[in-house]
C-alpha atoms as a PDB file:
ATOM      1  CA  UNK A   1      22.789 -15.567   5.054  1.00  0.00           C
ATOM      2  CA  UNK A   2      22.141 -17.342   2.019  1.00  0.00           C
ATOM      3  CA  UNK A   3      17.995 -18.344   3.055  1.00  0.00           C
ATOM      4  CA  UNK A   4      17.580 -15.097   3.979  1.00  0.00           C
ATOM      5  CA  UNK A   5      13.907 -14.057   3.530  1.00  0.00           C
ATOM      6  CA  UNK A   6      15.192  -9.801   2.921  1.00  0.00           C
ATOM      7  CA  UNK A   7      17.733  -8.020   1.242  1.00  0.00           C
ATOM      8  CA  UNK A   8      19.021  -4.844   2.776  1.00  0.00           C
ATOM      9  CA  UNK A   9      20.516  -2.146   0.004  1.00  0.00           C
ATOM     10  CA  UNK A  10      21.987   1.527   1.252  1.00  0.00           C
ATOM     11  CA  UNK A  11      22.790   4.149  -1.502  1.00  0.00           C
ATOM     12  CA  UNK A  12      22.521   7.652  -2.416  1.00  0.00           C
ATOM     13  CA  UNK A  13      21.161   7.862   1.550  1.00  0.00           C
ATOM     14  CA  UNK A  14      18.054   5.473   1.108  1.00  0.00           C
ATOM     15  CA  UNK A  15      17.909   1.994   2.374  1.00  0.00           C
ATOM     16  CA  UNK A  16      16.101  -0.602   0.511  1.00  0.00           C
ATOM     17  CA  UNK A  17      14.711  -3.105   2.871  1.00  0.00           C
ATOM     18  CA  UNK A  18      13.329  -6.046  -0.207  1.00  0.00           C
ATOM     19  CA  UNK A  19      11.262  -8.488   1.273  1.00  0.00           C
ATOM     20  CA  UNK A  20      12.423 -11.501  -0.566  1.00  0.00           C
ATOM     21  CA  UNK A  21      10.621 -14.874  -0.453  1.00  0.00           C
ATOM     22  CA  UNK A  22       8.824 -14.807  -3.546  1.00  0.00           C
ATOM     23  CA  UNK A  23       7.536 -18.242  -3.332  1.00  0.00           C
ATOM     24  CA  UNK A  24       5.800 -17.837  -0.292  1.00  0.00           C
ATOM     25  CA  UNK A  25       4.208 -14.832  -1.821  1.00  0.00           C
ATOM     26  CA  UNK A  26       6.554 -12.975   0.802  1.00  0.00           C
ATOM     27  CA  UNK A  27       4.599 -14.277   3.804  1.00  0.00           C
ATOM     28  CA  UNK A  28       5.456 -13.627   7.410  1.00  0.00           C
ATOM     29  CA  UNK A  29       7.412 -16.140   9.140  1.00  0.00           C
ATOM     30  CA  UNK A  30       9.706 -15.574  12.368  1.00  0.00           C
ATOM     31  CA  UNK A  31      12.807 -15.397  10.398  1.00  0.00           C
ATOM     32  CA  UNK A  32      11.212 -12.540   7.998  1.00  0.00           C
ATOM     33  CA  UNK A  33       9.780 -10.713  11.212  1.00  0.00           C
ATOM     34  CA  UNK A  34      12.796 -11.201  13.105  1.00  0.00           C
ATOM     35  CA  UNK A  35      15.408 -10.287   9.501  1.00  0.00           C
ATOM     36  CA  UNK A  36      13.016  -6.850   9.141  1.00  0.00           C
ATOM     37  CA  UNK A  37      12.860  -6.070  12.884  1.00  0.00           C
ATOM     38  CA  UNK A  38      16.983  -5.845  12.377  1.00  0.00           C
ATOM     39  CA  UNK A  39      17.182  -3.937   9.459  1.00  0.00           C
ATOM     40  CA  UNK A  40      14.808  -1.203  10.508  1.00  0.00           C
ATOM     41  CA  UNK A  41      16.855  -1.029  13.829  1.00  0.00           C
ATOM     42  CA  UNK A  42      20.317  -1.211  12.113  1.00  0.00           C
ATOM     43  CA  UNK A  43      18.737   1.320   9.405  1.00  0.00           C
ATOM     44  CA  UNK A  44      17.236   3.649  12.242  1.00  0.00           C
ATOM     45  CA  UNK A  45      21.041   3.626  13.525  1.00  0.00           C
ATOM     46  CA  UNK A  46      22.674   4.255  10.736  1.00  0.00           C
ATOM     47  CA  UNK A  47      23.880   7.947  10.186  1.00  0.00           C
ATOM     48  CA  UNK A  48      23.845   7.547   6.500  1.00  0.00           C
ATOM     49  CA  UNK A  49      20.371   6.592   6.094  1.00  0.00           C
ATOM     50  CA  UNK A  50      17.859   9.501   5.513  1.00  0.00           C
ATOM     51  CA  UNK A  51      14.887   7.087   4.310  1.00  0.00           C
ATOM     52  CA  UNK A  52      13.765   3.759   4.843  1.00  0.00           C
ATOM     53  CA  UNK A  53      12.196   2.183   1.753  1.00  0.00           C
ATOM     54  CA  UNK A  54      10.331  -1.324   2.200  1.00  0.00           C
ATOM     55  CA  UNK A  55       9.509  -3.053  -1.336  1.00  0.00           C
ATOM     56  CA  UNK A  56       8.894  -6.738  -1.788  1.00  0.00           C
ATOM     57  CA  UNK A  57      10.253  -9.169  -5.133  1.00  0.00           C
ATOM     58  CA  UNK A  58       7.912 -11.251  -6.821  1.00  0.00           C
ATOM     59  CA  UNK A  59       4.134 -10.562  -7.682  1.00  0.00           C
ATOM     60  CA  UNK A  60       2.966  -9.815  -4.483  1.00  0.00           C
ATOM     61  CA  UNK A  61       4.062  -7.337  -2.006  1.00  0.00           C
ATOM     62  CA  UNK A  62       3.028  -9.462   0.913  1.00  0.00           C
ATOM     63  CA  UNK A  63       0.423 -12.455   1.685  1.00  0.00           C
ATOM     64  CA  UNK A  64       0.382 -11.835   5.468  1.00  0.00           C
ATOM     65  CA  UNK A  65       0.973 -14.484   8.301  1.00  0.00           C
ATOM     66  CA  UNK A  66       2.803 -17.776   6.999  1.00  0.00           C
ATOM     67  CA  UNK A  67      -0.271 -19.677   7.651  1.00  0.00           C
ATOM     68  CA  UNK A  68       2.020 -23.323   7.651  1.00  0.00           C
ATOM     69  CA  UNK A  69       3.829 -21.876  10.522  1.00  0.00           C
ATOM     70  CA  UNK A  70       0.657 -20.591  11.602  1.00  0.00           C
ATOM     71  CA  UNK A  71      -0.787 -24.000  11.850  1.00  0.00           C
ATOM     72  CA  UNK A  72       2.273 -25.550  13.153  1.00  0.00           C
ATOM     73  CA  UNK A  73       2.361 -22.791  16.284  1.00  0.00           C
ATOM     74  CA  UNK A  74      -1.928 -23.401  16.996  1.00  0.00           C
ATOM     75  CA  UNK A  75      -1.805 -27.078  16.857  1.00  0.00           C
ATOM     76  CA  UNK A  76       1.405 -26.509  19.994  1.00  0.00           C
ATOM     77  CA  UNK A  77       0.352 -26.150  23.602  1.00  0.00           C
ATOM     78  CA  UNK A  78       2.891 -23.791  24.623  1.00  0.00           C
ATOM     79  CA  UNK A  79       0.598 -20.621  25.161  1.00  0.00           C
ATOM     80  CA  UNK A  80       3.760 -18.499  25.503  1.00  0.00           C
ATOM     81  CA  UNK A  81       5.455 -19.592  22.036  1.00  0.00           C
ATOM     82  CA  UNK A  82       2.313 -18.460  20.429  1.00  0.00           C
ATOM     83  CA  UNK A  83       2.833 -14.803  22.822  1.00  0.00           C
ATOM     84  CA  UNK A  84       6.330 -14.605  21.867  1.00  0.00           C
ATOM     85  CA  UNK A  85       5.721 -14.840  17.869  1.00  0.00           C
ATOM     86  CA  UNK A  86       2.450 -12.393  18.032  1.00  0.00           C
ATOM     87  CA  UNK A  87       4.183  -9.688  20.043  1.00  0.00           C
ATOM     88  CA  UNK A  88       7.374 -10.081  18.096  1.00  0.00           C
ATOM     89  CA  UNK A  89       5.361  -8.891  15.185  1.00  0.00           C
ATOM     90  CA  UNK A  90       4.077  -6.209  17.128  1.00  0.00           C
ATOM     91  CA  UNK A  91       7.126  -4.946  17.844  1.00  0.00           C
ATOM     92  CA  UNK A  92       7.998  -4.435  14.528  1.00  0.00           C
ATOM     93  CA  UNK A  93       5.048  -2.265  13.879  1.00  0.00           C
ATOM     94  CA  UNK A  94       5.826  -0.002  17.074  1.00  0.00           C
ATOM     95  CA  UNK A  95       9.719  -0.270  15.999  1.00  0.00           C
ATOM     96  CA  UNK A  96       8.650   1.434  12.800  1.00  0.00           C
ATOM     97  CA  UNK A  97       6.858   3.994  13.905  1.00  0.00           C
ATOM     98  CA  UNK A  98       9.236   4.675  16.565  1.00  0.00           C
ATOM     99  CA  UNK A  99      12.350   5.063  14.274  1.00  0.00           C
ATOM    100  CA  UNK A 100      12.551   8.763  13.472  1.00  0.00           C
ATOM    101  CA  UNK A 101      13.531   8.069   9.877  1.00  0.00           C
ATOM    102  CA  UNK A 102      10.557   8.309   7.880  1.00  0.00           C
ATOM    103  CA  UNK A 103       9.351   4.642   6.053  1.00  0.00           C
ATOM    104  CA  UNK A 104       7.959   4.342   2.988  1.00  0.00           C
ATOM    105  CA  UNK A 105       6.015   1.296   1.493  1.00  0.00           C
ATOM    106  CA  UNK A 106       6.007   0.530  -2.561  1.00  0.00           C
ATOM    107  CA  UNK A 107       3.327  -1.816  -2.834  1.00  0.00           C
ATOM    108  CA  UNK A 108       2.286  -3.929  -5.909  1.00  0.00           C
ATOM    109  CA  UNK A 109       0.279  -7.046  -6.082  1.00  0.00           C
ATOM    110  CA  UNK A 110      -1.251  -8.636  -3.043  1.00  0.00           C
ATOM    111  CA  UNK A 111      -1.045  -6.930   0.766  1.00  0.00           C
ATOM    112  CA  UNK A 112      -3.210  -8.660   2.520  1.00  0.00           C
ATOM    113  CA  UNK A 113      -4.209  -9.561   6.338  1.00  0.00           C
ATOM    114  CA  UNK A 114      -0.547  -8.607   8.327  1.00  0.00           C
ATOM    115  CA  UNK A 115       1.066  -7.861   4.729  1.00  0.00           C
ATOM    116  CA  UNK A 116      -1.064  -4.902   4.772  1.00  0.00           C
ATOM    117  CA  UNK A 117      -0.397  -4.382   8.228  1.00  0.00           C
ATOM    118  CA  UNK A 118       3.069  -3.864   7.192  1.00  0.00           C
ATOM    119  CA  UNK A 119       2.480  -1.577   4.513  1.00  0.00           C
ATOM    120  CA  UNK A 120       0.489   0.471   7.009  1.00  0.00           C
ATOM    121  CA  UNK A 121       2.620   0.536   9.615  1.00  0.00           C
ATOM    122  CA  UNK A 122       4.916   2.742   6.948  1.00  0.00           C
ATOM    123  CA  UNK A 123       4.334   6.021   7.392  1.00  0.00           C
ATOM    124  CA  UNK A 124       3.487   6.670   3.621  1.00  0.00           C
ATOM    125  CA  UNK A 125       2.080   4.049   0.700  1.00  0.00           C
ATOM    126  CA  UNK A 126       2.816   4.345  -3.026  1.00  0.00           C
ATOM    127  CA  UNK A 127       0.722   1.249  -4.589  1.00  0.00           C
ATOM    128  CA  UNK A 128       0.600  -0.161  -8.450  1.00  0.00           C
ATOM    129  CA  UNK A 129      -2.896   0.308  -9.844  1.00  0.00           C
ATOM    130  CA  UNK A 130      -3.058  -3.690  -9.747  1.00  0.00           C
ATOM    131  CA  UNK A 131      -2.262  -3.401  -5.834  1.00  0.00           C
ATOM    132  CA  UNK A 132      -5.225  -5.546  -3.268  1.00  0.00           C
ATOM    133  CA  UNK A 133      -5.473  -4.833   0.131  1.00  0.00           C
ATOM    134  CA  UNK A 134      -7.789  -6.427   2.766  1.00  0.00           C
ATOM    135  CA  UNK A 135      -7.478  -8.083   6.008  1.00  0.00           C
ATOM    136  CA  UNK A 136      -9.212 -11.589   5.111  1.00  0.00           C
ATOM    137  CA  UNK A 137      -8.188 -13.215   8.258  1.00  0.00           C
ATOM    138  CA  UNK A 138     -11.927 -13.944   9.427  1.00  0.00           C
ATOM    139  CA  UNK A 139     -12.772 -15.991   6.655  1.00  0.00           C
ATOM    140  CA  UNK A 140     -10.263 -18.712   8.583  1.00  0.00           C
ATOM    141  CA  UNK A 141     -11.683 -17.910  11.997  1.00  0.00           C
ATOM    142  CA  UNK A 142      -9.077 -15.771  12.816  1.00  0.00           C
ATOM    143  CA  UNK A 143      -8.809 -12.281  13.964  1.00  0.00           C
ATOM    144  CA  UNK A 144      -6.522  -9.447  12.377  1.00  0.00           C
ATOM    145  CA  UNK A 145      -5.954  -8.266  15.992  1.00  0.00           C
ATOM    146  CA  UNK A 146      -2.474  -6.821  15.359  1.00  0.00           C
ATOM    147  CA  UNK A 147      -3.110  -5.045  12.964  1.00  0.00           C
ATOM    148  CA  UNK A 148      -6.237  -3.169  13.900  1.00  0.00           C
ATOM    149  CA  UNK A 149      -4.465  -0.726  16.196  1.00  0.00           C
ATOM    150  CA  UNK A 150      -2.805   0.391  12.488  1.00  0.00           C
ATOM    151  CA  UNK A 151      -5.870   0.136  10.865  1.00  0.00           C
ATOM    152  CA  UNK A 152      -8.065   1.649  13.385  1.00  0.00           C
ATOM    153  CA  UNK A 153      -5.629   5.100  13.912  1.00  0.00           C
ATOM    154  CA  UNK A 154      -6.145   5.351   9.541  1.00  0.00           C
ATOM    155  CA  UNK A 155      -9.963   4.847   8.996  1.00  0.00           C
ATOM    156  CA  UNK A 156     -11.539   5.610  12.120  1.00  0.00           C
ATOM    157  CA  UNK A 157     -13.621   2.706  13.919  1.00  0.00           C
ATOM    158  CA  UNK A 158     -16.735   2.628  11.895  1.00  0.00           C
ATOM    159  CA  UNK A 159     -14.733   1.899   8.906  1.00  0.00           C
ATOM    160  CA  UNK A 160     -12.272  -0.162   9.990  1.00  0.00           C
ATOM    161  CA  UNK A 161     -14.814  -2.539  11.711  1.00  0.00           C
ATOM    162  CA  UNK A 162     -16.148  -2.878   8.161  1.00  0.00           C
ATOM    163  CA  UNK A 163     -12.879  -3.883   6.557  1.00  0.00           C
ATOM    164  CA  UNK A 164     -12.016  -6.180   9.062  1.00  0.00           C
ATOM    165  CA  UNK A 165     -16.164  -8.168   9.573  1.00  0.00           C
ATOM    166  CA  UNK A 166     -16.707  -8.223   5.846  1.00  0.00           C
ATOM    167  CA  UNK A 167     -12.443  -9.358   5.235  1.00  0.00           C
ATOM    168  CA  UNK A 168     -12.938  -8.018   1.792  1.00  0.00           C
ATOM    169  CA  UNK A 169     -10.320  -6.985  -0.154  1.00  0.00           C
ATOM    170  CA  UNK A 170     -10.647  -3.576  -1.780  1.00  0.00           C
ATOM    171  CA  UNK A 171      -8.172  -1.693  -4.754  1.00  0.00           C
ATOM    172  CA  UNK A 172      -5.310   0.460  -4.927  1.00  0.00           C
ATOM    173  CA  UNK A 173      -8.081   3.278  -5.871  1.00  0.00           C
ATOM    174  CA  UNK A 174     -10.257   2.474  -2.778  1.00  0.00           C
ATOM    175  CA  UNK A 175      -7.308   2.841  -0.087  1.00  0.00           C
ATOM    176  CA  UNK A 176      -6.401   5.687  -1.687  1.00  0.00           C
ATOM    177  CA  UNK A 177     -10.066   7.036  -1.112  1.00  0.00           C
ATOM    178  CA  UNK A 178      -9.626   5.543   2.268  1.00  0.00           C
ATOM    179  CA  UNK A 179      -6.704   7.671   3.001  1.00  0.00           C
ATOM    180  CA  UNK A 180      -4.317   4.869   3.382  1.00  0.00           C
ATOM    181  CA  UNK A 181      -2.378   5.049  -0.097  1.00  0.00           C
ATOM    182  CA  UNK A 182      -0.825   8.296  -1.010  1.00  0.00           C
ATOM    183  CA  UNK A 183      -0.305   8.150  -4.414  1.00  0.00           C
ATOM    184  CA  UNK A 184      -1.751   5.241  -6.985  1.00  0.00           C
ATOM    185  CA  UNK A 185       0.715   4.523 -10.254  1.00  0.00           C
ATOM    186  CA  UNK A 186       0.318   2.730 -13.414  1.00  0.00           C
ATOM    187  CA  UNK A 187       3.011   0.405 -14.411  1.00  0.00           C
ATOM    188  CA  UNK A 188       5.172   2.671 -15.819  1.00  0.00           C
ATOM    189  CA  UNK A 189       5.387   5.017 -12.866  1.00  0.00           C
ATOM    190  CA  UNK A 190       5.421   2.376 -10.668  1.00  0.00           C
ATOM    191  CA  UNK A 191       9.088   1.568 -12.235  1.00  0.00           C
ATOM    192  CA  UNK A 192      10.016   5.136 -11.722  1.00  0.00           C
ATOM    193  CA  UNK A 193       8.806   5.779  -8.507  1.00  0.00           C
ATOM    194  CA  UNK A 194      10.336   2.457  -7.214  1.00  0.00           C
ATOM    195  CA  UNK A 195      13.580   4.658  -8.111  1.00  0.00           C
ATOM    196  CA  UNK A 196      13.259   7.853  -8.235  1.00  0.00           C
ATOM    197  CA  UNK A 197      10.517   8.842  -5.695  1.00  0.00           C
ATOM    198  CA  UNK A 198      11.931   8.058  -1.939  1.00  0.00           C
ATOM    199  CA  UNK A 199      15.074  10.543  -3.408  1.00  0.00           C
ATOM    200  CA  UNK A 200      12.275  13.303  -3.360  1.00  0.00           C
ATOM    201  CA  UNK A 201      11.542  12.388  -0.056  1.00  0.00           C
ATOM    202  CA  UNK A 202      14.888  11.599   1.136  1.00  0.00           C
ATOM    203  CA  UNK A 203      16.584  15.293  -0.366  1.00  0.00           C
ATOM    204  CA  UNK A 204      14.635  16.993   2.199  1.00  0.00           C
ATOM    205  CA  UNK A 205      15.688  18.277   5.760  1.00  0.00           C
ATOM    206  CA  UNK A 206      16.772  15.297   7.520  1.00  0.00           C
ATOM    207  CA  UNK A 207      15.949  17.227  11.141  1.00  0.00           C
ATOM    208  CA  UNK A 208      12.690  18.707   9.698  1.00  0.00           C
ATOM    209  CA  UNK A 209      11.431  14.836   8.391  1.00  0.00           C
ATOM    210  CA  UNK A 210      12.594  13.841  11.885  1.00  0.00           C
ATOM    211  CA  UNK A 211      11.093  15.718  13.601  1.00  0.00           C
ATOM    212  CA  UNK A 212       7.758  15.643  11.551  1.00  0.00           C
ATOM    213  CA  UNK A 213       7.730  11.915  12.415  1.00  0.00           C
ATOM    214  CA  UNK A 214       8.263  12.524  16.005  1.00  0.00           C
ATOM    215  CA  UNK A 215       5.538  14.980  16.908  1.00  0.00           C
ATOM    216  CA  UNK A 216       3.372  13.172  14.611  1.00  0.00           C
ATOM    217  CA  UNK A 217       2.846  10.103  16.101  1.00  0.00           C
ATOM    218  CA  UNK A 218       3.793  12.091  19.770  1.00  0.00           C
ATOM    219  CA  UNK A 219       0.393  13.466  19.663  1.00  0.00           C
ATOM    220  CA  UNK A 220      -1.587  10.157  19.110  1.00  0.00           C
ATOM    221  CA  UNK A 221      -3.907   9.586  21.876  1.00  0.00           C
ATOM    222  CA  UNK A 222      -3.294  13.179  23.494  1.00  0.00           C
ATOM    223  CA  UNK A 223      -5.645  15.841  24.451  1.00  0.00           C
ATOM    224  CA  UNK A 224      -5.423  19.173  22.308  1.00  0.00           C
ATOM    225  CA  UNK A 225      -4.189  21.806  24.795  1.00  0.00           C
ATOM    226  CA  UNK A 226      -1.269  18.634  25.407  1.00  0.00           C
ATOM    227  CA  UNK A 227      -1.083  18.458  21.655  1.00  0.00           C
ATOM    228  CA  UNK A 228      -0.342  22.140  21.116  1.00  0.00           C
ATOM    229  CA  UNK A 229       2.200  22.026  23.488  1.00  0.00           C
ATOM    230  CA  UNK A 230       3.843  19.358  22.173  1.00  0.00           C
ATOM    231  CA  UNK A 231       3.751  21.370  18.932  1.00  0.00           C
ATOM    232  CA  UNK A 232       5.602  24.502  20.405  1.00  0.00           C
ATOM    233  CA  UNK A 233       8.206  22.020  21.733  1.00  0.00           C
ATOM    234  CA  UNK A 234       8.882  20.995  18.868  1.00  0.00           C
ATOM    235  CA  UNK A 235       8.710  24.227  16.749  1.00  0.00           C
ATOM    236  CA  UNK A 236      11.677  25.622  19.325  1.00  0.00           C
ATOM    237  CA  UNK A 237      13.668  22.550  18.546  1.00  0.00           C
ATOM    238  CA  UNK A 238      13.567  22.729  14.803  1.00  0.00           C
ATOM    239  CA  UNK A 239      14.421  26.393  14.815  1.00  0.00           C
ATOM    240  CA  UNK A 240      17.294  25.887  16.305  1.00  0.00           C
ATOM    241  CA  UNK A 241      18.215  23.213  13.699  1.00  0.00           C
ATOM    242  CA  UNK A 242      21.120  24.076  11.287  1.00  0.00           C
ATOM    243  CA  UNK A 243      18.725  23.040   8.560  1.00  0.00           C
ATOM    244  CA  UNK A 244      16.183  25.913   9.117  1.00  0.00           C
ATOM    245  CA  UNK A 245      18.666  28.168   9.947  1.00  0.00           C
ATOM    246  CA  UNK A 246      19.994  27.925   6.739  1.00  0.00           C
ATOM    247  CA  UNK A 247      17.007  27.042   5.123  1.00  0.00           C
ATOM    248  CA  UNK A 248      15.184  30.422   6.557  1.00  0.00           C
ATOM    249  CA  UNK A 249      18.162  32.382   5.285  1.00  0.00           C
ATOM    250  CA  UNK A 250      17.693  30.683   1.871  1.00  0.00           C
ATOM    251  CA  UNK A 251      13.822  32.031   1.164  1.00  0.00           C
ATOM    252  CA  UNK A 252      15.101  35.102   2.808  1.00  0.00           C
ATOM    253  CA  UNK A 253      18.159  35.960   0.289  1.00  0.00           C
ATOM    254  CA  UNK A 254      15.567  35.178  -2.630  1.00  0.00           C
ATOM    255  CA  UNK A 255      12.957  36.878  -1.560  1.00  0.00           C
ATOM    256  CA  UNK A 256      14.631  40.811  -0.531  1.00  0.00           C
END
């Protein structure tokens, strides 16, 4: 597709997903929601694929919505165009955290509004030092009210009200504090983690990581007796896993 606004690359077991309209500071448009909502599902699919990586080319990871289209889609009077592009991002978000595969974000410059929506609907964050979140969307009068349900679920209410009144942005260092960055990397180990990283992630069991994902996000919203069942359901499963098998008999041979 030669405008296409990604780039999908699959080696070594990891697929790249590059969000790739630099000049729109890699801003959200229905082509870029629709191009990633295909390349998760495709990548989800794919047997070869052990990790999802989502990255972005130019200086900043993503801007959030692409506020001409934005404009374009308000100024309409078709109610249910404006439905259909909304809950078409939304889908995206609950395709990603659906997909068993686990997705992680390498963030540098600018995530902001339903840019860092994206980056937390990953289920892990590696930022550049120089990396900005915030969702800014109420300076314009407008609400980030897709993303909160991400938001929300990572900060607790209190906090994420906060965030999303004030619409300030905050550092690489804050979300960390936060809890929504995992790791925060100068420039130089921004390089290498951008290729050498997601292969830590991405040698490990692929049933165990699968798994991990599933019960995870399978105990959102559940009560605890429901959540420790859940857990015992799943702890059958992954013994019975070739990968624990083997990996049980592993620790055992070193260890007599």
């Amino acid at each position: 597709m030669p405008d296409a606004r990604t780039r999908l690359d699959i080696a070594d077991g990891i697929a790249t997903i590059s969000l790739n309209r630099p000049e729109k500071r890699n801003a959200l448009d229905a082509q870029t929601v629709a191009e990633l909502t295909q390349a998760v599902r495709d990548c989800g699919a794919n047997d070869a694929v052990r990790l999802i990586v989502l990255r972005a080319e130019g200086p900043d990871f993503c801007a959030g919505a692409d506020l001409d289209q934005l404009a374009r889609m308000a100024a309409g009077t078709d109610p249910l165009e404006n439905l259909d592009d909304a809950s078409a991002l939304g889908e995206l978000f609950v395709l990603m955290r659906r997909t068993e595969k686990p997705i992680v974000a390498i963030v540098h410059g600018k995530a902001l509004a339903g840019g860092a929506g994206l980056a937390l609907a990953c289920d892990l964050i590696l930022a550049h030092e120089n990396a900005v979140f915030g969702f800014p969307e109420i300076h314009i009068g407008f609400v980030p009210a897709i993303v909160t349900a991400l938001l929300r679920r990572s900060v607790g209410e209190k906090k994420a009200f906060e965030l999303i009144m004030t619409g300030a942005r905050f550092s690489a260092a804050e979300a960390r504090a936060l809890g929504l960055v995992a790791s925060v990397l100068t420039a130089q180990e921004f390089e290498q983690a951008r290729q050498y990283a997601p292969r830590e992630i991405a040698v490990m069991s692929a049933s165990a990581l699968r798994l991990c994902k599933r019960l995870l996000y399978g105990i959102d919203n559940i009560g605890f007796e429901d959540a420790i069942a859940r857990g015992a359901e799943i702890n059958v499963i992954a013994r019975a896993t070739p990968d624990c098998r083997e990996g049980v008999r592993r620790f055992l041979d070193r260890h007599r």
